[in-house]
N, C-alpha and C. Protein backbone atom coordinates (compact mmCIF):
# COMPACT_ATOMS: atom_id res chain seq x y z
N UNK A 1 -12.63 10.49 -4.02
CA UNK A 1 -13.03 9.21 -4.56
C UNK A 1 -14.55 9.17 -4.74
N UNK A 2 -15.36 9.53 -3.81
CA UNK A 2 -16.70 9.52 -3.66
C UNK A 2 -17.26 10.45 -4.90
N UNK A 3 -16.85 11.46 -5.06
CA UNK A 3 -17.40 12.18 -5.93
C UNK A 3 -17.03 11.76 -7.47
N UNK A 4 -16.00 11.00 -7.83
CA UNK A 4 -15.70 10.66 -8.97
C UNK A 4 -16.24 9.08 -9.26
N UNK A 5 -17.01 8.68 -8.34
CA UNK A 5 -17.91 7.23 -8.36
C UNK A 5 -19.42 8.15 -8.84
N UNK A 6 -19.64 8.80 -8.01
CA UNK A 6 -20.85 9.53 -8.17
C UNK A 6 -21.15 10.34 -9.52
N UNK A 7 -20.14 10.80 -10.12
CA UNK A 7 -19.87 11.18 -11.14
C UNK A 7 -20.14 10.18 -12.07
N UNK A 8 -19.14 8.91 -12.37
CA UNK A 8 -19.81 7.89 -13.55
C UNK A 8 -21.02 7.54 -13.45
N UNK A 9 -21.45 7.13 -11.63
CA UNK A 9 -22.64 6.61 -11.97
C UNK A 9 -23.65 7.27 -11.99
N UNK A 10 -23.37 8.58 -11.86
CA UNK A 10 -24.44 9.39 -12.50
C UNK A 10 -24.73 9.45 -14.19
N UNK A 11 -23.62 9.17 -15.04
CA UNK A 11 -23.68 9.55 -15.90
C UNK A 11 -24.45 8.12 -16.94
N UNK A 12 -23.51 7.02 -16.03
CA UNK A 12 -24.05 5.86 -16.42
C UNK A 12 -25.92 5.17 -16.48
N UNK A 13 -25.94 5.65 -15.08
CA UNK A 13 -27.39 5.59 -14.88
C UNK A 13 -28.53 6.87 -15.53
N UNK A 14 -28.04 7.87 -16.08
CA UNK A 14 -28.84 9.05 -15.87
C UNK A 14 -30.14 9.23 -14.76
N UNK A 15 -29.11 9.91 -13.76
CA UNK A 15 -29.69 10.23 -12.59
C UNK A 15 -28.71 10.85 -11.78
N UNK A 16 -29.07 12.22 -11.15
CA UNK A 16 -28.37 13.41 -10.78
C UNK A 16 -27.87 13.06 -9.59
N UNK A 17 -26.85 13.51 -9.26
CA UNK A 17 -25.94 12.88 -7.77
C UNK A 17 -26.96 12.72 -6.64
N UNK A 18 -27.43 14.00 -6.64
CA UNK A 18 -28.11 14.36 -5.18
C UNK A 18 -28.74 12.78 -4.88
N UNK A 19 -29.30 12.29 -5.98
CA UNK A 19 -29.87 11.06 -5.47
C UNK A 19 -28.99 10.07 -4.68
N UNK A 20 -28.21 9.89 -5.07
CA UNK A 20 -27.52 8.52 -4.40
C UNK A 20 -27.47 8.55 -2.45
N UNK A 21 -27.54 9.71 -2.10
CA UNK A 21 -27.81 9.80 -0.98
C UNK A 21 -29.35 9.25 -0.54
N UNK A 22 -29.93 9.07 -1.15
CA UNK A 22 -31.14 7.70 -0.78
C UNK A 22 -30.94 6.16 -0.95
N UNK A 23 -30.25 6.35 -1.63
CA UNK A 23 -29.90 5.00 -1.53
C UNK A 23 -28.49 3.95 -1.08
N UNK A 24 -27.64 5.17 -0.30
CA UNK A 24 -26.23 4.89 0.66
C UNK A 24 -27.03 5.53 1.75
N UNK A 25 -26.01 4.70 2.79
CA UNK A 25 -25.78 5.29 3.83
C UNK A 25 -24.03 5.70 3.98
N UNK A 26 -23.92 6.83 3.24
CA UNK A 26 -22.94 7.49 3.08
C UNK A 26 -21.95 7.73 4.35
N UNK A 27 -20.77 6.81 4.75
CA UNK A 27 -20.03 7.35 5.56
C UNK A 27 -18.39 7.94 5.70
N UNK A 28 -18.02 9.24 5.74
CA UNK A 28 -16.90 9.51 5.93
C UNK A 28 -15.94 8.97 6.76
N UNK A 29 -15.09 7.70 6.15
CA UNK A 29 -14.04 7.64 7.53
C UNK A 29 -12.95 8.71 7.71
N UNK A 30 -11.91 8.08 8.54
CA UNK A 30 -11.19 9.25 9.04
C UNK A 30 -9.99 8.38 8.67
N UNK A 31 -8.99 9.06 7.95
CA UNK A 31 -7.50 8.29 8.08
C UNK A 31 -7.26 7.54 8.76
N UNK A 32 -6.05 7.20 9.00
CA UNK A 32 -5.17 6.64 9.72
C UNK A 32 -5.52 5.71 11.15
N UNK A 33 -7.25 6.17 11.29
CA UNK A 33 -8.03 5.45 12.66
C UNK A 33 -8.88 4.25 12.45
N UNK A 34 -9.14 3.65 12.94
CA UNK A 34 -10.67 2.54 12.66
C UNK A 34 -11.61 3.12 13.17
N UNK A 35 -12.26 2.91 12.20
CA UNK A 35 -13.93 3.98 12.07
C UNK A 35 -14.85 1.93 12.27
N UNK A 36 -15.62 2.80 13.10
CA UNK A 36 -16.64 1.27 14.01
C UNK A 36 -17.60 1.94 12.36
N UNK A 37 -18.38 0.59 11.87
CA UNK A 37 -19.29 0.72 10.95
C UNK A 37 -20.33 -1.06 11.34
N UNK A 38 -21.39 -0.56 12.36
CA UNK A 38 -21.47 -1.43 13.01
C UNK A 38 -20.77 -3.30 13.03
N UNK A 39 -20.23 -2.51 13.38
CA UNK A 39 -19.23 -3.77 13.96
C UNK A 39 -18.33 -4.33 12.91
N UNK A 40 -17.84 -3.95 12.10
CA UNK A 40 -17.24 -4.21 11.08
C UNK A 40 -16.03 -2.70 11.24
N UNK A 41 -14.95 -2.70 11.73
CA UNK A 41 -14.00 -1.93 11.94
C UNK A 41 -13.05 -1.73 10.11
N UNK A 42 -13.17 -0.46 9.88
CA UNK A 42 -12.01 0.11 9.14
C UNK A 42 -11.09 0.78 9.16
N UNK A 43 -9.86 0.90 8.52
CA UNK A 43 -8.80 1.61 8.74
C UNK A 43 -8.42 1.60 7.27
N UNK A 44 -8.46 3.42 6.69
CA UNK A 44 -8.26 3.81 5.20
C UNK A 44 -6.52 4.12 5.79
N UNK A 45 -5.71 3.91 5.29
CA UNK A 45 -4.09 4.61 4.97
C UNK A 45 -3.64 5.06 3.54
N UNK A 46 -3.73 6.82 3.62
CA UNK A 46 -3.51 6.98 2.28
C UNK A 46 -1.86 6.37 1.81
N UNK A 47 -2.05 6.51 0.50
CA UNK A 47 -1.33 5.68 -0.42
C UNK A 47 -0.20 6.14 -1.33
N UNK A 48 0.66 6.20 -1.71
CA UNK A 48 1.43 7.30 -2.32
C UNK A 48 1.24 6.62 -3.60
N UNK A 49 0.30 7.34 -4.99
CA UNK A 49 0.21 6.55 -5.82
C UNK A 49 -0.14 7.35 -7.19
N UNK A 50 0.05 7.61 -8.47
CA UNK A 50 0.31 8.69 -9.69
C UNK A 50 -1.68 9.45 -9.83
N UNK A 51 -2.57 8.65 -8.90
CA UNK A 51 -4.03 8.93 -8.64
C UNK A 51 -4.15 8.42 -7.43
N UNK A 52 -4.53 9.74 -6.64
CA UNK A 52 -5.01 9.38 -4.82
C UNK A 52 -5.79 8.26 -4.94
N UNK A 53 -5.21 7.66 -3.33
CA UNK A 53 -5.96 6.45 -3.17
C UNK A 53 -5.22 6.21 -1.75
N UNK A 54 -5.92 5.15 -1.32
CA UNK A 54 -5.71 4.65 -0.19
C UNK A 54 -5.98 3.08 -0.02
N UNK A 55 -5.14 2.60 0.50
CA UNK A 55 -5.42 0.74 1.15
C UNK A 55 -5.97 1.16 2.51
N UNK A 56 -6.95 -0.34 2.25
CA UNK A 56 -7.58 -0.23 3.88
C UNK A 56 -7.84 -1.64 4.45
N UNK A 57 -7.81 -1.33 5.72
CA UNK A 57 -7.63 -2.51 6.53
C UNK A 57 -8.47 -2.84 7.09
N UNK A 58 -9.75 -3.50 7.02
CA UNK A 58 -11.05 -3.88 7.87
C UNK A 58 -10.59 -5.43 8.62
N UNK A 59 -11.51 -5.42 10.02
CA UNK A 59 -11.58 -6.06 11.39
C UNK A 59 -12.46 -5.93 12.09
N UNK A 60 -12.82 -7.03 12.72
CA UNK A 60 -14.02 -7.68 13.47
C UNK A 60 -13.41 -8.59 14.66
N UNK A 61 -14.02 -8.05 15.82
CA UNK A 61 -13.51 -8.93 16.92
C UNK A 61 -14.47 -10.27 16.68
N UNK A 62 -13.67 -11.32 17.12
CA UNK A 62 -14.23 -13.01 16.64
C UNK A 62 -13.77 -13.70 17.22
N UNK A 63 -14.32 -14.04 18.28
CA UNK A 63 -13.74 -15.82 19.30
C UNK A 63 -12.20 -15.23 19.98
N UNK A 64 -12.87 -13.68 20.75
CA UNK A 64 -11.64 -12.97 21.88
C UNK A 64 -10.55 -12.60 20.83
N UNK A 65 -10.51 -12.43 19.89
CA UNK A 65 -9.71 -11.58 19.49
C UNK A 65 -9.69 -10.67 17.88
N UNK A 66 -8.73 -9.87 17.43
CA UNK A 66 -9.49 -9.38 15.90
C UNK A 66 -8.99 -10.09 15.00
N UNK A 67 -10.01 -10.31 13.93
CA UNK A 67 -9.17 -11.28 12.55
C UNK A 67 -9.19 -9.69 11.70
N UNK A 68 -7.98 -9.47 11.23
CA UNK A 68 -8.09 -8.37 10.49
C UNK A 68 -7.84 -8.56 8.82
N UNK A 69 -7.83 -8.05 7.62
CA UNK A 69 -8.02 -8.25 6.43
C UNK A 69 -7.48 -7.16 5.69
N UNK A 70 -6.33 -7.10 5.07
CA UNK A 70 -5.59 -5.73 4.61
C UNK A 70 -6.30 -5.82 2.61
N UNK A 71 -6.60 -4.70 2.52
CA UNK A 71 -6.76 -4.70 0.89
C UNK A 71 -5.86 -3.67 -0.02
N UNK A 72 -4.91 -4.02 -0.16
CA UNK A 72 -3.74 -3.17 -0.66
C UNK A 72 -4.22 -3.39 -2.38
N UNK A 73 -4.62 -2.57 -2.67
CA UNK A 73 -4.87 -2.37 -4.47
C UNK A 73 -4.38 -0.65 -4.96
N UNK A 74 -3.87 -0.94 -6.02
CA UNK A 74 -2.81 -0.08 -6.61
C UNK A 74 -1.73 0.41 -5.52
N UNK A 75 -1.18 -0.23 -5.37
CA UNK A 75 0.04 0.02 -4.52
C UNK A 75 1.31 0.19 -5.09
N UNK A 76 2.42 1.29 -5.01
CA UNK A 76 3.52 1.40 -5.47
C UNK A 76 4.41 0.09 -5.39
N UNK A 77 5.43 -0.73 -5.76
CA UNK A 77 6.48 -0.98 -5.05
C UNK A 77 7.59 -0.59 -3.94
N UNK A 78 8.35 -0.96 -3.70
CA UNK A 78 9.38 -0.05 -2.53
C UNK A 78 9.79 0.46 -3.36
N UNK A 79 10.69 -0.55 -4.31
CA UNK A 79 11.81 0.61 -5.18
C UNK A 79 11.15 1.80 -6.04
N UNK A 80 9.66 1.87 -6.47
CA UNK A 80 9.12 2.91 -6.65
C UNK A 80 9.05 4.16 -5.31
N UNK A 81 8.44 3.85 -4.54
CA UNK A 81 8.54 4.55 -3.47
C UNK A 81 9.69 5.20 -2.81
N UNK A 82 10.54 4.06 -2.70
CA UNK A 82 12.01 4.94 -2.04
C UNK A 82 12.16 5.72 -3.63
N UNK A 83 12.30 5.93 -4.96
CA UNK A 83 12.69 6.77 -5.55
C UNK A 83 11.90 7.83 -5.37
N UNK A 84 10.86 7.95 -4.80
CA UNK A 84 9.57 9.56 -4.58
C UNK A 84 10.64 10.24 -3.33
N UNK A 85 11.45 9.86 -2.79
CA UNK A 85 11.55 10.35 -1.20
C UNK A 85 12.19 11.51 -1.95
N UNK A 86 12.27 12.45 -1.93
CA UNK A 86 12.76 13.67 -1.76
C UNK A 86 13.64 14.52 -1.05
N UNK A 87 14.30 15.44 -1.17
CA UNK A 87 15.46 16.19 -0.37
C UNK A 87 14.59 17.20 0.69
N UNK A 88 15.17 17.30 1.83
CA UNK A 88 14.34 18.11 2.72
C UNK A 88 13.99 19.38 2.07
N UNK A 89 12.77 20.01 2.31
CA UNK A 89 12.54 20.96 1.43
C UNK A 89 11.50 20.83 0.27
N UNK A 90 11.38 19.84 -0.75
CA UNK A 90 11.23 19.71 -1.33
C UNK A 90 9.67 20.09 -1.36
N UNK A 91 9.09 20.27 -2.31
CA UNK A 91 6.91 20.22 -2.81
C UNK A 91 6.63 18.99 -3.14
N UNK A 92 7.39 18.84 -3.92
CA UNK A 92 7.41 17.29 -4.37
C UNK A 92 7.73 15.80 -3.73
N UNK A 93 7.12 14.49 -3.80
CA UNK A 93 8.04 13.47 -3.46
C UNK A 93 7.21 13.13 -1.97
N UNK A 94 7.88 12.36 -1.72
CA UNK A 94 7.13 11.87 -0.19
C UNK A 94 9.11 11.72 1.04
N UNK A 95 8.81 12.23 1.96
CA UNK A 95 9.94 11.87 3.39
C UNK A 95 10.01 11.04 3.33
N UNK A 96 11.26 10.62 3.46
CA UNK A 96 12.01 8.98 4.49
C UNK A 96 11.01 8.55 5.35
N UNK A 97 10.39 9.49 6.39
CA UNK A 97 9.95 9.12 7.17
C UNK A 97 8.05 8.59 6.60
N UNK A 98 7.64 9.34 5.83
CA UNK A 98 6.75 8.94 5.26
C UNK A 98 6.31 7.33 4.66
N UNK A 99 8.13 7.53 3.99
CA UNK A 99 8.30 6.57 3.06
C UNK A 99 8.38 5.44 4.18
N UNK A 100 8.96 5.07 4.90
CA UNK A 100 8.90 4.18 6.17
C UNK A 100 7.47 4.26 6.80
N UNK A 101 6.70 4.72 7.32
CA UNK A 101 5.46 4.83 7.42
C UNK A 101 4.25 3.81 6.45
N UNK A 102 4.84 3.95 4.96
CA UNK A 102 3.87 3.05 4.43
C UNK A 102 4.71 1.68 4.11
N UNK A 103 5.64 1.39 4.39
CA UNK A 103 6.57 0.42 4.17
C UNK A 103 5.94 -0.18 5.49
N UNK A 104 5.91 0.08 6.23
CA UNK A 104 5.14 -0.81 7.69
C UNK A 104 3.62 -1.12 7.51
N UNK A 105 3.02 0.13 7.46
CA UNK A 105 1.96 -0.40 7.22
C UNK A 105 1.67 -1.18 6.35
N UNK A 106 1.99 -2.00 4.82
CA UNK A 106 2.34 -2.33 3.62
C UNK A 106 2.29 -3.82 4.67
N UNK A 107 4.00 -4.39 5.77
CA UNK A 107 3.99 -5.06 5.85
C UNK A 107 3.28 -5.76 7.16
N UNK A 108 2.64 -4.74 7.70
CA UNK A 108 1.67 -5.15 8.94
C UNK A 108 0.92 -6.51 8.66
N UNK A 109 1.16 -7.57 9.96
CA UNK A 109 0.83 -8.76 9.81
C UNK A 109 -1.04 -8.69 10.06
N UNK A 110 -1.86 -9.65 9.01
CA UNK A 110 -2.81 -9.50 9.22
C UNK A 110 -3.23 -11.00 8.76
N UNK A 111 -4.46 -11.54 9.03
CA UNK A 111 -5.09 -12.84 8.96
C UNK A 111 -4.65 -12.74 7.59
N UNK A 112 -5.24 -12.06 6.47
CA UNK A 112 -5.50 -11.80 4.87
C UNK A 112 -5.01 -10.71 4.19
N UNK A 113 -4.38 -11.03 3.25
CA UNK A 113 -4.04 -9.59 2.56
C UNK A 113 -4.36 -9.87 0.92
N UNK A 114 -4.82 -8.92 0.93
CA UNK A 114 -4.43 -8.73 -1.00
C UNK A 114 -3.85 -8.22 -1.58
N UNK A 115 -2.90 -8.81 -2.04
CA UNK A 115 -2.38 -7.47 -2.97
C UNK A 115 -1.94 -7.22 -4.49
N UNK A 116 -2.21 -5.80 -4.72
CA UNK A 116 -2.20 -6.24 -6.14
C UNK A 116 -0.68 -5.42 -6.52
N UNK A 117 -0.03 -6.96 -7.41
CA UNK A 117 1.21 -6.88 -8.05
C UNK A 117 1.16 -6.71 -9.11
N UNK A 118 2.57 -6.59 -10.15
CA UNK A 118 2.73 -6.93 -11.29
C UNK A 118 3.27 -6.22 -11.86
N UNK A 119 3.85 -5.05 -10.60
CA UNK A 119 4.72 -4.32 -11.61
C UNK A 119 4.49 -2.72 -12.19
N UNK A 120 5.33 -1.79 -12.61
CA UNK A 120 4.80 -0.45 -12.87
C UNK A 120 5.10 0.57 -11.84
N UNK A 121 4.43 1.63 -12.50
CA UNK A 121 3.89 2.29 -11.20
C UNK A 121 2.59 2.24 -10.45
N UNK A 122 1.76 1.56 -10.77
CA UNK A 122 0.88 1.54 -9.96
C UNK A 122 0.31 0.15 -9.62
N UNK A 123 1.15 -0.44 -9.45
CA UNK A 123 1.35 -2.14 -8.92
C UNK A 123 2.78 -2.51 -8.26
N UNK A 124 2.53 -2.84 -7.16
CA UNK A 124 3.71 -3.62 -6.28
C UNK A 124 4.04 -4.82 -7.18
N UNK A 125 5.32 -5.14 -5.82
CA UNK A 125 5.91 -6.11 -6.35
C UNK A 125 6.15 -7.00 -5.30
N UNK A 126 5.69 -7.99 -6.08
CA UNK A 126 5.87 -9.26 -5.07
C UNK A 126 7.50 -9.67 -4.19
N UNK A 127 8.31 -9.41 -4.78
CA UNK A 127 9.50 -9.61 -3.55
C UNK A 127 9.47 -8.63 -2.24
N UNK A 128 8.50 -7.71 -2.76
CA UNK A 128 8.17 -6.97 -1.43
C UNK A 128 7.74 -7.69 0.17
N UNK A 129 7.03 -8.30 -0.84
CA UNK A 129 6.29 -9.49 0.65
C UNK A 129 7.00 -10.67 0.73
N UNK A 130 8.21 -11.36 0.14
CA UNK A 130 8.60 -12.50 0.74
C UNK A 130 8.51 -12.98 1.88
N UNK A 131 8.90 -12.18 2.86
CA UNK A 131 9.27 -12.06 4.31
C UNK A 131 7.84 -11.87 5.08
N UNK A 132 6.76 -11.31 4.66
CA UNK A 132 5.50 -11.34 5.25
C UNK A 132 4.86 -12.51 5.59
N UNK A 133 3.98 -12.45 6.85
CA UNK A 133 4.18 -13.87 7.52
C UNK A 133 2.31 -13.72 7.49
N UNK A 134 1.85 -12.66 6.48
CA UNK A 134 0.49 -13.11 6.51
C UNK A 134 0.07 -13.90 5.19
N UNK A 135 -1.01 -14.12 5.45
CA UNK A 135 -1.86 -15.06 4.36
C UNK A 135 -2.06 -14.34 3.27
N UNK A 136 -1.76 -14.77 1.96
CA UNK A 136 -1.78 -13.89 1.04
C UNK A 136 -2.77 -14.18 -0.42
N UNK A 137 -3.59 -13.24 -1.07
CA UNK A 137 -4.14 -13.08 -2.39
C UNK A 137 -2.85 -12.47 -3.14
N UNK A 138 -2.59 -13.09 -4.21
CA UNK A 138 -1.87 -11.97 -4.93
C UNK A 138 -2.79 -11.63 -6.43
N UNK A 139 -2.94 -10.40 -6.56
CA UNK A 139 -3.36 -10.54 -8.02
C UNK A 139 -2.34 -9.61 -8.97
N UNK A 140 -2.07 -10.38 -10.33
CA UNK A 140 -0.91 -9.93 -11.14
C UNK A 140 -2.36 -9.52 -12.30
């Protein structure tokens, strides 16, 4: 992802990558963990999606406990997703167990979520979340 940001806005700005490292403080998170970025907690979960990507979940402890904030953008649907699962064996496709993996995380309760619907493959779908008991953005 980083390198294909760095890429337009190199091209956009004319000015050679190496630079942008003066003006970020460039940090690698780590999957699946919350990476502390002073005091502002993240959590990237890659994404099963037709261009890598990942939703992420940032949190801040606030008045004894965390308010957390999910940003789910380009997200499959289920019924997209359960059709990727694949036969054991397979190169292709994503596991049951995978596939359950982001189906939780997807519906993990959080103060805020966003998510972007509307359909496709690379937009959820809102009957996904009926049953979700967090606060919701939807964008179609």
């Amino acid at each position: 992802m980083r390198a294909s940001v760095f890429k337009k806005l190199s091209a956009l700005l004319s000015v050679d990558e190496s630079t942008f490292s003066n003006y970020f403080d460039i940090q690698d998170l780590q999957f699946g963990e919350w990476n502390d970025i002073e005091g502002l907690e993240v959590r990237p979960v890659f994404s099963p999606h037709p261009v890598e990507t990942s939703v992420l979940f940032f949190r801040t402890f606030w008045e004894g406990r965390y308010m957390t904030y999910a940003h789910l953008g380009d997200i499959a649907s289920f019924e997209v997703l359960e059709a990727m699962i694949a036969d054991g064996g397979s190169p292709t496709g994503i596991s049951k167990e995978f596939y359950g993996m982001i189906k939780r995380e997807y519906l993990a309760h959080v103060e805020l979520k966003k998510i972007d619907i509307g359909g496709g493959m690379i937009h959820g779908s809102a009957r996904d979340f009926q049953e979700d008991t967090s606060d919701k953005i939807d964008l179609y």
